[in-house]
Protein backbone atom coordinates (compact mmCIF):
# COMPACT_ATOMS: atom_id res chain seq x y z
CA UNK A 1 173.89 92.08 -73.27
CA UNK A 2 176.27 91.11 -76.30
CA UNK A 3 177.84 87.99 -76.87
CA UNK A 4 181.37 87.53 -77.62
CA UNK A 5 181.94 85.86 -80.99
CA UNK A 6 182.50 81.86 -78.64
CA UNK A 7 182.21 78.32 -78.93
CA UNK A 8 181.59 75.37 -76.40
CA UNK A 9 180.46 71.75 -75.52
CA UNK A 10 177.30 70.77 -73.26
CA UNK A 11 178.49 68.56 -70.69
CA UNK A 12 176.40 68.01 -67.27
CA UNK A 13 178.58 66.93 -64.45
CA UNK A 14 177.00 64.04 -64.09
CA UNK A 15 178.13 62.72 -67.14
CA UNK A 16 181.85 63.03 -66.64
CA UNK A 17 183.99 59.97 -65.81
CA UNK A 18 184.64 59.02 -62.14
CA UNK A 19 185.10 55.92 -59.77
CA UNK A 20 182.34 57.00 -57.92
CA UNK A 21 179.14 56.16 -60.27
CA UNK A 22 178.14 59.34 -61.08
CA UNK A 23 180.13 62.29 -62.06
CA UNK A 24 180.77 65.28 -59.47
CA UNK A 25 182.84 68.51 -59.19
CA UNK A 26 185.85 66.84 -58.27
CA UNK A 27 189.27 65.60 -60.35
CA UNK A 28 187.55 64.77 -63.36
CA UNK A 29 185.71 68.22 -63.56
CA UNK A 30 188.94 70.01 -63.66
CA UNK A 31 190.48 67.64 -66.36
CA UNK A 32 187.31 68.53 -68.37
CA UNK A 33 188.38 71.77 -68.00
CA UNK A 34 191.69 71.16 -69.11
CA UNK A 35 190.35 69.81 -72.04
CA UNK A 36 188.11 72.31 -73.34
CA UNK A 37 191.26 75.08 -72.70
CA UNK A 38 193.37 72.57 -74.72
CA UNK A 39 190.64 72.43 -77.42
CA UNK A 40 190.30 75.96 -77.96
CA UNK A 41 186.73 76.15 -76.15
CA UNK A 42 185.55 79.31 -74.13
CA UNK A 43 182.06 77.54 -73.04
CA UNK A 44 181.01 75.03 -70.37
CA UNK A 45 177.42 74.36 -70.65
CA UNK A 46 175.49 72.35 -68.37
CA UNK A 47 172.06 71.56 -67.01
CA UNK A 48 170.40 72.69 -63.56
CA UNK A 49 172.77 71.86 -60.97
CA UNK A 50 169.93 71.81 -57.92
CA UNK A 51 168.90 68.58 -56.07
CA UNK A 52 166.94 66.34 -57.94
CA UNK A 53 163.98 64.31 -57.60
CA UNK A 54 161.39 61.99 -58.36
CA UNK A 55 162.70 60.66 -62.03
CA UNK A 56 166.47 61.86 -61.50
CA UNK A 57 165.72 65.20 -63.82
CA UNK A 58 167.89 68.24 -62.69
CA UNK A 59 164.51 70.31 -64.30
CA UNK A 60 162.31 68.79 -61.57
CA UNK A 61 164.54 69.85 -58.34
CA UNK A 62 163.81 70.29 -54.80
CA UNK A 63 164.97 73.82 -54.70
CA UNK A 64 165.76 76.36 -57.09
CA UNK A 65 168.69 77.49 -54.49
CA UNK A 66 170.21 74.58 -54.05
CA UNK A 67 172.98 72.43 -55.42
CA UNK A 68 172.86 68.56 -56.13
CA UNK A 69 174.70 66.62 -53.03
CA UNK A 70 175.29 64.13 -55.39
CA UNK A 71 177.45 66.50 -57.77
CA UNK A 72 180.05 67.04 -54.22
CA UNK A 73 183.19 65.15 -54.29
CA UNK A 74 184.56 62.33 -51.82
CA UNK A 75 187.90 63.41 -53.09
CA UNK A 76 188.02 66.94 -51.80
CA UNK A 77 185.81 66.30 -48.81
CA UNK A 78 188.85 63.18 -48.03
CA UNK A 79 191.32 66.68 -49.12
CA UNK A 80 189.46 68.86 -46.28
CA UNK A 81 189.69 65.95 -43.96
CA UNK A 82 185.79 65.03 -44.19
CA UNK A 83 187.11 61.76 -45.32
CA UNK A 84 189.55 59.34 -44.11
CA UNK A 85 191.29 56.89 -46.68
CA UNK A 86 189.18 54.15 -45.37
CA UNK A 87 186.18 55.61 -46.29
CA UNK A 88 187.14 55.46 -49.69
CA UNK A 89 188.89 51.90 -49.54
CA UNK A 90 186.08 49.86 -50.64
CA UNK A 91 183.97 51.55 -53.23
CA UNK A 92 181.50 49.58 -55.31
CA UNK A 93 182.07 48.67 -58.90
CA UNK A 94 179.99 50.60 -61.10
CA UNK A 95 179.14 50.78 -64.62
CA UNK A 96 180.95 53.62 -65.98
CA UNK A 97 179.20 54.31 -69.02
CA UNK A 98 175.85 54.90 -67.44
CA UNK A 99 174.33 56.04 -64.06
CA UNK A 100 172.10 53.71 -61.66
CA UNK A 101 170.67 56.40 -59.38
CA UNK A 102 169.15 54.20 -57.21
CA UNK A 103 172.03 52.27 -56.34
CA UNK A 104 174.06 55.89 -56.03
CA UNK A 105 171.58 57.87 -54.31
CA UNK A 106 172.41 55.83 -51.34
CA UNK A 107 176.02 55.14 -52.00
CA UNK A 108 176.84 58.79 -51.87
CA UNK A 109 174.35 59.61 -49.24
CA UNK A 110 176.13 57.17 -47.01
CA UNK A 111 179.81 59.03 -47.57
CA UNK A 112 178.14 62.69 -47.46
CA UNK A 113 177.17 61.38 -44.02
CA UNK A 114 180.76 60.35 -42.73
CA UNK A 115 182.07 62.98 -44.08
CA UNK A 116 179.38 65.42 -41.74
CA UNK A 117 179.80 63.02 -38.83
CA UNK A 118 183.95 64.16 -39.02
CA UNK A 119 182.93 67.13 -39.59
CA UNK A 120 181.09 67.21 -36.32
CA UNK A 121 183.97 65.62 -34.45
CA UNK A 122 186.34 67.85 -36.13
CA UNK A 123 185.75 70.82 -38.45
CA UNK A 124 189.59 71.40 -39.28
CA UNK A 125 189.22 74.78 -39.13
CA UNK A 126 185.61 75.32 -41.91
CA UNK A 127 183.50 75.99 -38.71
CA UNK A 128 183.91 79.80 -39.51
CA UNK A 129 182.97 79.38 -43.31
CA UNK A 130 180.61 76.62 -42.66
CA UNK A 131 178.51 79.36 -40.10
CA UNK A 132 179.43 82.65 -42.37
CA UNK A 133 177.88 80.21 -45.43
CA UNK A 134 174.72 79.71 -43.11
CA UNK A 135 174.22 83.03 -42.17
CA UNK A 136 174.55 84.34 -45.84
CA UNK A 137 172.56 81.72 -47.33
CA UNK A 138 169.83 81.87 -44.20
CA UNK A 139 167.01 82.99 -47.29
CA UNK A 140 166.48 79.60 -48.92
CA UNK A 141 169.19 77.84 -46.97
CA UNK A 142 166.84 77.78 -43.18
CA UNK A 143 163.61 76.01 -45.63
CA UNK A 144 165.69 73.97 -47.99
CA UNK A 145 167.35 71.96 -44.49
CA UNK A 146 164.27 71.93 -42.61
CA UNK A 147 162.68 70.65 -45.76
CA UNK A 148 164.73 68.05 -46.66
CA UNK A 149 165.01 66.59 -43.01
CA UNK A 150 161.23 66.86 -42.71
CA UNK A 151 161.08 65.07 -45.85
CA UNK A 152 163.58 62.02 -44.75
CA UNK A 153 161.49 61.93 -41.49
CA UNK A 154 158.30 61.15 -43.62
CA UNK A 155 159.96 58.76 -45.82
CA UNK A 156 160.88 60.56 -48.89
CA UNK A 157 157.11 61.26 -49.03
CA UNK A 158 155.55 64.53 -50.74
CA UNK A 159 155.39 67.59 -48.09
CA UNK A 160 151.52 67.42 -48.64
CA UNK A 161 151.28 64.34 -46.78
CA UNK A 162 153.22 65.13 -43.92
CA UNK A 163 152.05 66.57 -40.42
CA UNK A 164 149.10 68.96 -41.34
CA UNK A 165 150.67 71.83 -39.16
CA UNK A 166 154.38 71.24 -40.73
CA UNK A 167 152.11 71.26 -44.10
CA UNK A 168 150.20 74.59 -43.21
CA UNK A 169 153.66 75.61 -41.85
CA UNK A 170 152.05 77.02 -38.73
CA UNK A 171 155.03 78.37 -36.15
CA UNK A 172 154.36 76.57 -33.97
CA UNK A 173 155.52 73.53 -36.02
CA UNK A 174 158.50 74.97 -37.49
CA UNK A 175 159.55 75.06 -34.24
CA UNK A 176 159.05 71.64 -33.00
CA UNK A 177 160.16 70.22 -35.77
CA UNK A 178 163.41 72.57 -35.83
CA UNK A 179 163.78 71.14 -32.24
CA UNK A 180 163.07 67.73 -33.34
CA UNK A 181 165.23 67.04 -35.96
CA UNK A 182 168.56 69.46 -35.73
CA UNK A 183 171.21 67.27 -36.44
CA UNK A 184 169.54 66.40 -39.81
CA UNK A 185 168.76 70.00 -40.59
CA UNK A 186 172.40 70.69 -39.96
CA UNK A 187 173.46 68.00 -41.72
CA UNK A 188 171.57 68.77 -44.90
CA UNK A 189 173.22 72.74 -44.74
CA UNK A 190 176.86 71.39 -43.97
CA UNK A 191 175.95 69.10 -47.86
CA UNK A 192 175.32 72.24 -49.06
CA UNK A 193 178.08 74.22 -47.96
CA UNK A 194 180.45 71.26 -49.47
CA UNK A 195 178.51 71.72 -52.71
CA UNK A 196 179.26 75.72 -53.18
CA UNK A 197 182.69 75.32 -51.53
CA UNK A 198 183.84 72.77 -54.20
CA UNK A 199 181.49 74.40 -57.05
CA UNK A 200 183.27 77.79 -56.21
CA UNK A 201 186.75 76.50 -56.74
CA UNK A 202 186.06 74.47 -59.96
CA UNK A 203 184.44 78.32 -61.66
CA UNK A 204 187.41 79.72 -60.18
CA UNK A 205 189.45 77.17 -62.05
CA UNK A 206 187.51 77.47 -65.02
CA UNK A 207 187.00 81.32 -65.34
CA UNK A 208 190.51 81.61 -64.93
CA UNK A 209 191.11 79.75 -68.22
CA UNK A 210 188.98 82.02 -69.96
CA UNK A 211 186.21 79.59 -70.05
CA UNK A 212 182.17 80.45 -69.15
CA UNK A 213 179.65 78.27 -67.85
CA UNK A 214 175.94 78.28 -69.66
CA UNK A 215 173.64 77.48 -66.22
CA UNK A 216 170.08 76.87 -66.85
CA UNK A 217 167.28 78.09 -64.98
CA UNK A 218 163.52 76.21 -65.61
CA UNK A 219 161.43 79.35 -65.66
CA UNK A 220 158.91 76.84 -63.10
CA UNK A 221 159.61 75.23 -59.66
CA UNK A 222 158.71 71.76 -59.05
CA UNK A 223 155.99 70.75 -57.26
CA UNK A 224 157.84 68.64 -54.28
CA UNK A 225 160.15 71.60 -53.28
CA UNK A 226 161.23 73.57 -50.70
CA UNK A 227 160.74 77.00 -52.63
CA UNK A 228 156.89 75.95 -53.17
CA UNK A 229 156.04 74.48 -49.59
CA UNK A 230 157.79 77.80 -48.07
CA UNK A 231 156.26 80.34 -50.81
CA UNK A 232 152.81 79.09 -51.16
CA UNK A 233 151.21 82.87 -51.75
CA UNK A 234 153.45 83.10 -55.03
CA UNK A 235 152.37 79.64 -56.37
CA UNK A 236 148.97 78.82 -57.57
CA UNK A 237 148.40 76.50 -54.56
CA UNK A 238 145.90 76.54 -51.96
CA UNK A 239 147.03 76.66 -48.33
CA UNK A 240 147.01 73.01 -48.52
CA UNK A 241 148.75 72.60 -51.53
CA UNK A 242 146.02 71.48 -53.65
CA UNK A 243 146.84 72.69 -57.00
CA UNK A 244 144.70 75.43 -58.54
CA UNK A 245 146.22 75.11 -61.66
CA UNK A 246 149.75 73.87 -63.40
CA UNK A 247 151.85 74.49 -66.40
CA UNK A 248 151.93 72.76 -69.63
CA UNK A 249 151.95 73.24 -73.49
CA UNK A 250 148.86 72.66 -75.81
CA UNK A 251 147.95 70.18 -78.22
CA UNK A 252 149.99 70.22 -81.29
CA UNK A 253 151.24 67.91 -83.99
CA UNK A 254 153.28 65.52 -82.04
CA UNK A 255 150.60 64.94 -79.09
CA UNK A 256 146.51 65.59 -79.44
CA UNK A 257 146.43 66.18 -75.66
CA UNK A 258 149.20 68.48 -75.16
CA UNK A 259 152.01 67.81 -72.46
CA UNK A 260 150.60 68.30 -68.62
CA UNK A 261 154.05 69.25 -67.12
CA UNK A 262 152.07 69.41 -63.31
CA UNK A 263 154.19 72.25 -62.45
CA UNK A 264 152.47 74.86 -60.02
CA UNK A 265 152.01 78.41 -61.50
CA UNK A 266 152.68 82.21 -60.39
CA UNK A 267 150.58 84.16 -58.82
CA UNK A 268 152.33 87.30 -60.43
CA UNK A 269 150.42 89.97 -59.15
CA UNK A 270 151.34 88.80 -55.76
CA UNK A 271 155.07 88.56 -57.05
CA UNK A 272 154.78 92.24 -58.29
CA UNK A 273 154.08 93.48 -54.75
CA UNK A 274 157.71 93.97 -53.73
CA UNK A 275 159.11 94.19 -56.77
CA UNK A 276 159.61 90.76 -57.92
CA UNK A 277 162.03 89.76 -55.04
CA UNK A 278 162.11 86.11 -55.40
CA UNK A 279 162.67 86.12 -59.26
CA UNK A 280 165.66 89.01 -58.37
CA UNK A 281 166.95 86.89 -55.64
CA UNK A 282 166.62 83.58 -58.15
CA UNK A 283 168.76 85.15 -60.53
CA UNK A 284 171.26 86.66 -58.52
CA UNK A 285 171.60 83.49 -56.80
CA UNK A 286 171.84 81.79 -60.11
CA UNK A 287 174.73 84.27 -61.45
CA UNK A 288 177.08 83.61 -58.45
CA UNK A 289 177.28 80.05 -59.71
CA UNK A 290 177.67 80.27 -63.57
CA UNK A 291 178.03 83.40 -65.80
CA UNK A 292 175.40 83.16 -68.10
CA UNK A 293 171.77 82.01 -67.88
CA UNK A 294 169.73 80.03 -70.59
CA UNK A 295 165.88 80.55 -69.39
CA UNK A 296 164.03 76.96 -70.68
CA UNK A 297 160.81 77.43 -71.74
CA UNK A 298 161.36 81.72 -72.28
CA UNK A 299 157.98 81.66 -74.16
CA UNK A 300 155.93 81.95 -71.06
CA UNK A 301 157.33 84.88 -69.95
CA UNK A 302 155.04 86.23 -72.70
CA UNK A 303 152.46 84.10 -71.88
CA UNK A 304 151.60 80.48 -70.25
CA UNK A 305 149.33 77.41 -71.25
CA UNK A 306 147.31 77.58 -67.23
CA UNK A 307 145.64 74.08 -67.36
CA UNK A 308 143.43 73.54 -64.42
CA UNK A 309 144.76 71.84 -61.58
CA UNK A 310 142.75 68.91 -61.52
CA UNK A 311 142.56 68.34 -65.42
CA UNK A 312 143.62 64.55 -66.89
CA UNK A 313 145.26 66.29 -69.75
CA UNK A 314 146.57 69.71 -71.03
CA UNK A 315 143.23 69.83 -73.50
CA UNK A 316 141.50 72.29 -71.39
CA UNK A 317 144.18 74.88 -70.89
CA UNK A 318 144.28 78.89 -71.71
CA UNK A 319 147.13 81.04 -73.08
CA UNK A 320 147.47 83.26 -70.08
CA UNK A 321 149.87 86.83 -70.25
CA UNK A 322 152.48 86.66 -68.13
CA UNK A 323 154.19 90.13 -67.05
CA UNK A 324 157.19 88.98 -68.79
CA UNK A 325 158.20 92.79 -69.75
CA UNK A 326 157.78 94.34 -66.19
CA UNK A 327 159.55 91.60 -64.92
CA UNK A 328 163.00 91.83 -66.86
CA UNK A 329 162.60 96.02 -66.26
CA UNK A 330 162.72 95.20 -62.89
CA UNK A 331 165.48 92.78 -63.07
CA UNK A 332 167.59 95.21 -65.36
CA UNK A 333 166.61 98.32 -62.82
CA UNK A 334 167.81 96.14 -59.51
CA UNK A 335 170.74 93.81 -61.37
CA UNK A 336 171.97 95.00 -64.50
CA UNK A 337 171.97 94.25 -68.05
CA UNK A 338 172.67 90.45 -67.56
CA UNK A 339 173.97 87.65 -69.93
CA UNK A 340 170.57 86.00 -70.58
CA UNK A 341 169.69 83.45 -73.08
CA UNK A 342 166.00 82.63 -74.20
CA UNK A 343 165.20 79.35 -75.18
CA UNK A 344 162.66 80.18 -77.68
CA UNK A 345 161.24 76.74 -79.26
CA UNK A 346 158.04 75.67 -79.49
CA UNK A 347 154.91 77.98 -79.82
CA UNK A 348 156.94 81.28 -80.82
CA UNK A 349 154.64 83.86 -81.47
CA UNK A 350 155.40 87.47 -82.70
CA UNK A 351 154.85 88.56 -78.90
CA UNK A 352 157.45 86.18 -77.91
CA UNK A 353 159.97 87.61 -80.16
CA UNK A 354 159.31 91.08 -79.39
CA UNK A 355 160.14 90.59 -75.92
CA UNK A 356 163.27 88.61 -76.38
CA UNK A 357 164.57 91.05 -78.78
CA UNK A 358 163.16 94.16 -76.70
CA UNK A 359 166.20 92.95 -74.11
CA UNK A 360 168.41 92.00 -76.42
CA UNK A 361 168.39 88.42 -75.02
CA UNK A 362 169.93 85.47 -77.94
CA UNK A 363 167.49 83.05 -79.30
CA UNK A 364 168.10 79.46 -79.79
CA UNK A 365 168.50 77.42 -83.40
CA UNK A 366 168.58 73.66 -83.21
CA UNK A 367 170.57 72.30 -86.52
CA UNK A 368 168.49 69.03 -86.28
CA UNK A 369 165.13 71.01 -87.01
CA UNK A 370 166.64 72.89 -90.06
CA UNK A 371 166.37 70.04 -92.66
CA UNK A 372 163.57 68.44 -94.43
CA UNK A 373 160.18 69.54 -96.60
CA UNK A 374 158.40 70.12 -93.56
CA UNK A 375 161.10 71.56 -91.52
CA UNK A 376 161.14 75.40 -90.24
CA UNK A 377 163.91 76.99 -92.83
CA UNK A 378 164.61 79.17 -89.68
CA UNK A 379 167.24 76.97 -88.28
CA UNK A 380 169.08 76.90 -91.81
CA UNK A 381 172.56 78.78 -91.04
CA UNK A 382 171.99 81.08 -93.60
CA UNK A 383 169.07 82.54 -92.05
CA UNK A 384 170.89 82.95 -88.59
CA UNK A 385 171.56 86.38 -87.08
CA UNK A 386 174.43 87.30 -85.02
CA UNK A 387 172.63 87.25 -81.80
CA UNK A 388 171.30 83.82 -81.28
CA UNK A 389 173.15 80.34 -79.89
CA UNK A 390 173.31 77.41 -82.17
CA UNK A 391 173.39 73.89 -81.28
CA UNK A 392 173.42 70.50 -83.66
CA UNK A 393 170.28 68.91 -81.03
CA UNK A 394 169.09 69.17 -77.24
CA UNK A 395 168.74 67.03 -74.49
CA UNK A 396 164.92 65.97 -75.32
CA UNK A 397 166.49 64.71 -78.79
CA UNK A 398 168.12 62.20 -80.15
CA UNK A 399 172.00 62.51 -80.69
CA UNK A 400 172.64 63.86 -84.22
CA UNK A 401 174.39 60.86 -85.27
CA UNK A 402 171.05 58.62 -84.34
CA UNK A 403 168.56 61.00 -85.55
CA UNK A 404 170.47 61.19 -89.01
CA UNK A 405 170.74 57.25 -89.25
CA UNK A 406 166.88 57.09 -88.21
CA UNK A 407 165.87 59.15 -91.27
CA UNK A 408 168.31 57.86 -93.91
CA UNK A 409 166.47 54.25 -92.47
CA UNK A 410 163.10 55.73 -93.03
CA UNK A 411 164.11 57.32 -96.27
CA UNK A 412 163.10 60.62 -94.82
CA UNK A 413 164.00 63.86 -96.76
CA UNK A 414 165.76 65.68 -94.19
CA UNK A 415 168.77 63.39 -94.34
CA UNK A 416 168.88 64.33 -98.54
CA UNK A 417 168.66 67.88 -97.63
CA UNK A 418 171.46 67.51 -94.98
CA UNK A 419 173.97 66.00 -97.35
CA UNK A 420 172.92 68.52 -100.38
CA UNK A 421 172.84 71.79 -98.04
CA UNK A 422 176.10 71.20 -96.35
CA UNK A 423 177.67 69.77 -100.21
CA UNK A 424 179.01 66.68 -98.24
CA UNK A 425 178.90 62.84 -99.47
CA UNK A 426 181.05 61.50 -96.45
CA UNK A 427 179.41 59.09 -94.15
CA UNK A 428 179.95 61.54 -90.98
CA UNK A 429 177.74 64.24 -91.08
CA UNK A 430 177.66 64.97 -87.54
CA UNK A 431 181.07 66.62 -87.93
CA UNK A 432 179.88 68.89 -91.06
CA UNK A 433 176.97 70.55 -88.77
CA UNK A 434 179.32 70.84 -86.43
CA UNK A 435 181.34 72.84 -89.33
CA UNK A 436 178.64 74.50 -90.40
CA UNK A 437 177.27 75.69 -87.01
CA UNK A 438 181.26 77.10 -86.04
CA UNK A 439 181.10 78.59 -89.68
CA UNK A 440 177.83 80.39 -89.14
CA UNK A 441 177.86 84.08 -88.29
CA UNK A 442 175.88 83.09 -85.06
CA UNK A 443 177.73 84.63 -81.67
CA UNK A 444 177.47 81.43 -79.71
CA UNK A 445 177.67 78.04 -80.76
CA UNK A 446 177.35 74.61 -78.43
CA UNK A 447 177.44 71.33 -79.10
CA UNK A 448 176.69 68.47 -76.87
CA UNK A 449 179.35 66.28 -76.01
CA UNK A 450 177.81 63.11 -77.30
CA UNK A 451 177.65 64.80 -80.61
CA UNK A 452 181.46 65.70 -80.59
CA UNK A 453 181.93 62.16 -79.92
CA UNK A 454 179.43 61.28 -82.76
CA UNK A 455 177.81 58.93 -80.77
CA UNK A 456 174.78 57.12 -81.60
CA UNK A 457 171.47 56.67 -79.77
CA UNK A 458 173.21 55.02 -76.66
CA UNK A 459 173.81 58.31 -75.38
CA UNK A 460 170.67 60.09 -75.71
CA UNK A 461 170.15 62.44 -72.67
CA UNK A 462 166.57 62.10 -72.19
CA UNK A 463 163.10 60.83 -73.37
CA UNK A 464 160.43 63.09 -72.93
CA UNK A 465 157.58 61.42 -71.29
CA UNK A 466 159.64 58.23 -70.51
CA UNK A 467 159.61 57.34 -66.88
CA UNK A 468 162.96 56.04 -65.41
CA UNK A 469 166.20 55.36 -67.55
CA UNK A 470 166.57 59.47 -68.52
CA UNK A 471 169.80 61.38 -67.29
CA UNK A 472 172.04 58.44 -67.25
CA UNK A 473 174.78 58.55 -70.03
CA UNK A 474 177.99 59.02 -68.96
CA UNK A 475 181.34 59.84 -70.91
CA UNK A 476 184.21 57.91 -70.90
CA UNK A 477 187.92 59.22 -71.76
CA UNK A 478 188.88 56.55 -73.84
CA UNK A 479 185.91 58.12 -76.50
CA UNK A 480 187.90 61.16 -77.20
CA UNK A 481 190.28 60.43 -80.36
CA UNK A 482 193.77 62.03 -79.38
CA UNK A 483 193.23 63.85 -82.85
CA UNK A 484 190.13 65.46 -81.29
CA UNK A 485 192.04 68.55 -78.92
CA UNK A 486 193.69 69.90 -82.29
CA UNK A 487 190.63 69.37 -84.38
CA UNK A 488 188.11 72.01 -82.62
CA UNK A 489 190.91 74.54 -81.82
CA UNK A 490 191.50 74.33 -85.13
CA UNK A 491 188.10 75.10 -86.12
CA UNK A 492 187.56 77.35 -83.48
CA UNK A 493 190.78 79.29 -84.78
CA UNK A 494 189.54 79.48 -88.53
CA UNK A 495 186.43 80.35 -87.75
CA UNK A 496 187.68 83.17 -85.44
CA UNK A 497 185.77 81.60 -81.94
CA UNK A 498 186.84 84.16 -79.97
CA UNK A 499 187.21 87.03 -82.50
CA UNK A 500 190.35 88.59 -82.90
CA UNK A 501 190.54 92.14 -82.88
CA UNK A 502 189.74 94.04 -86.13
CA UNK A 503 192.63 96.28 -87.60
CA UNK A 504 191.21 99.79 -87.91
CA UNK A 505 191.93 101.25 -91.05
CA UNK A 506 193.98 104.63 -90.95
CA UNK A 507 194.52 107.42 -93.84
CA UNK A 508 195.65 110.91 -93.44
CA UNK A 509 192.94 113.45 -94.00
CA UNK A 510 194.74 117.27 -94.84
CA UNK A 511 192.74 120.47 -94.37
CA UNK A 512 192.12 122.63 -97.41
């Protein structure tokens, strides 16, 4: 699918202001709205917005289907009637430039659970959409609720280690425990129906500015979720859950044992039996909730490093081919042509590239990786193409400001380059990528917020292999200059993000 000629920011929810310790789809996601319309922005890009996990990453989530309960809004559910003022009366003071999950996790669970308990006493009129949501959700949504309540029952434990016939998910079990715990199944679906409710209205909102959302789909599922524990055939699992083997990325120059990611694999011959029906109803799901899919990790598509399940590190693994090609024929034949990005870094073979450009999907340039002796001249903006996305870093980096003042420190070449490339002396480069990138002739260009805010290491998203203290950087409005608005719809105006229409040149032709 082609790209319109756009630009955007990268903001996740989370990271928006709020009174409520984390950010959520409520008042403040609407004036961030407001404030990309007023800066001239057609793009909204943000992370995966399922339920997450062990270490607070939204790529590690508990369902591919699901939203985050802790992205729904006490506001609206105290504008439906879920919540009373009082409920809100005494909230917690929290720090507002960064997010303490634990402290949240339980802060919001404790209002999600008022708000079902009114909801119980008094549905104020949702019963209809709350059972019409059930029924059309009943695919994932039946296993995600059991899951979840199964999962409180046990004490937040993995699903392996709970009752061996819930594990083997033997029907007689499902029942029982469908019996035994309905209220907290229920509650767990009426979360979810607050989620898509409120996440509905804000794409309305947005969409009708003219703005997209960039979603993000991990092309694996997590080990603790719902999708794996109720789709063990499709996973390389056994019956028990051992795993057979998991997902990772070889040894390279940055790590001698490669990265063991511990994700389960697909078994994609079984997927290929009816046509690939989870990965069609995984992206159709996806597309009801943002308009435009980025695919992390797009490379194994082509093919996968399988690592065996039981392996200390990914030394041992195999490049495996993956089906990739069949798989996005099928998707075109059953969905469409549809707006797919391919995040293409790493190991980027010629196979790789083939693929992506067989369906016409946009690569990725980082502006961070362009500079430097021993950088890839790939990511210079001269070398771009029309159909690719261009961003200044990404989430597993540091923030451009941070990464520039780390190699000017270290007296590092790529910092030289920078300055000589983009002819700029200044002291803020940041901005100047930022120039350069909305200058390039790339289709799609988006910058993370914390860039656009030139912020410094502070605000780095996340540390790859770092447990605990990733995810937690929130903004704050008082960062935004009031200069900023007019800035970027400045540059987005010069540097014709969207296009405007070409004037077709007319002459009259006579006949002899």
């Amino acid at each position: 699918m082609k790209f319109e000629r756009s630009a955007g920011f990268l903001l996740h929810p989370t990271s928006l202001p709020g009174k409520f310790g984390i950010g959520d789809i409520g008042k403040e996601a609407y004036n961030f709205v407001d404030f990309l319309d007023h800066s001239g922005q057609k793009l909204w890009q943000v992370f995966p917005l399922g339920p997450t996990g062990y270490g607070d990453s939204p790529y590690q989530c508990f369902s591919a289907f699901a939203g985050n309960p802790l992205l729904v809004s006490p506001e609206k559910l105290q504008e439906d009637g879920f919540l009373i003022q009082a409920d809100l009366r005494h909230i917690p003071k929290f720090d507002p430039s960064t997010i303490d999950f634990g402290e949240i996790i339980e802060y919001k669970k404790s209002l999600l659970k008022k708000a079902y308990n009114h909801f119980k006493e008094n549905s104020n009129g949702f019963e209809k959409q709350f059972d019409k949501f059930c029924n059309s959700h009943k695919d994932w949504l039946d296993d995600f609720a059991l899951f979840m309540a199964a999962k409180e029952h046990h004490g937040g434990g993995l699903w392996t280690w709970w009752d061996k016939d819930l594990v083997l998910r033997k029907e007689t079990a499902l029942k029982k425990w469908r019996e035994k715990l309905p209220d907290e199944i229920r509650y767990h679906k009426f979360v979810q129906f607050q989620f898509f409710k409120q996440w509905k209205e804000l794409k309305d909102y947005t969409n009708k500015k003219g703005i997209k959302i960039i979603g993000d789909m991990p092309i694996f599922i997590a080990y603790d979720s719902a999708d794996l524990w109720a789709n063990k055939h499709l996973f390389t699992v056994d019956e028990k859950g051992k795993l057979l083997t998991v997902a990772g990325v070889p040894p390279d120059y940055f790590s001698k044992t490669g990265q063991l990611w511990g994700n389960p694999l697909y078994k994609w011959k079984e997927m290929e039996k009816d046509d690939f029906r989870w990965w069609r109803k995984r992206f159709s799901s996806l597309l009801q909730v943002v308009d435009i899919v980025r695919i992390d990790h797009f490379r194994g598509f082509e093919a996968y490093w399988e690592i065996p399940g039981d392996a200390p590190t990914a030394v041992k693994g195999k490049w495996v081919k993956a089906p990739g090609e069949k798989l996005f024929n099928t998707i075109r034949k059953h969905l469409g042509d549809l707006p797919i990005i391919a995040e293409d870094l790493g190991v980027i073979t010629k196979p790789v590239r083939e693929l992506r450009d067989k369906f016409g999907f946009p690569g990725i340039k980082i502006l961070q990786f362009a500079f430097g002796t021993n950088m890839e001249t790939k990511f210079l903006p001269h070398n771009f193409i029309q159909n690719c996305v261009v961003h200044t870093g990404s989430h597993d980096n540091d923030t451009t400001r941070a990464y520039f003042e780390k190699a000017k420190n270290e007296n590092s070449d790529c910092y030289s380059h920078a300055k000589k490339y983009l002819n700029y002396h200044g002291e803020n480069i940041v901005f100047e990528l930022i120039r350069a990138a909305y200058a390039s002739v790339a289709n799609i260009v988006v910058i993370p917020m914390q860039d656009i805010l030139n912020l410094g290491g502070e605000a780095r998203m996340n540390f790859p292999g770092k447990l605990g203290g990733n995810w937690t950087w929130r903004m704050k409005w008082e960062q935004i200059p009031h200069t900023l608005t007019n800035t970027y719809k400045n540059m987005a105006e010069l540097y014709e993000r969207p296009q405007k229409p070409q004037k077709e040149e007319e002459i009259e032709v006579h006949d002899k």
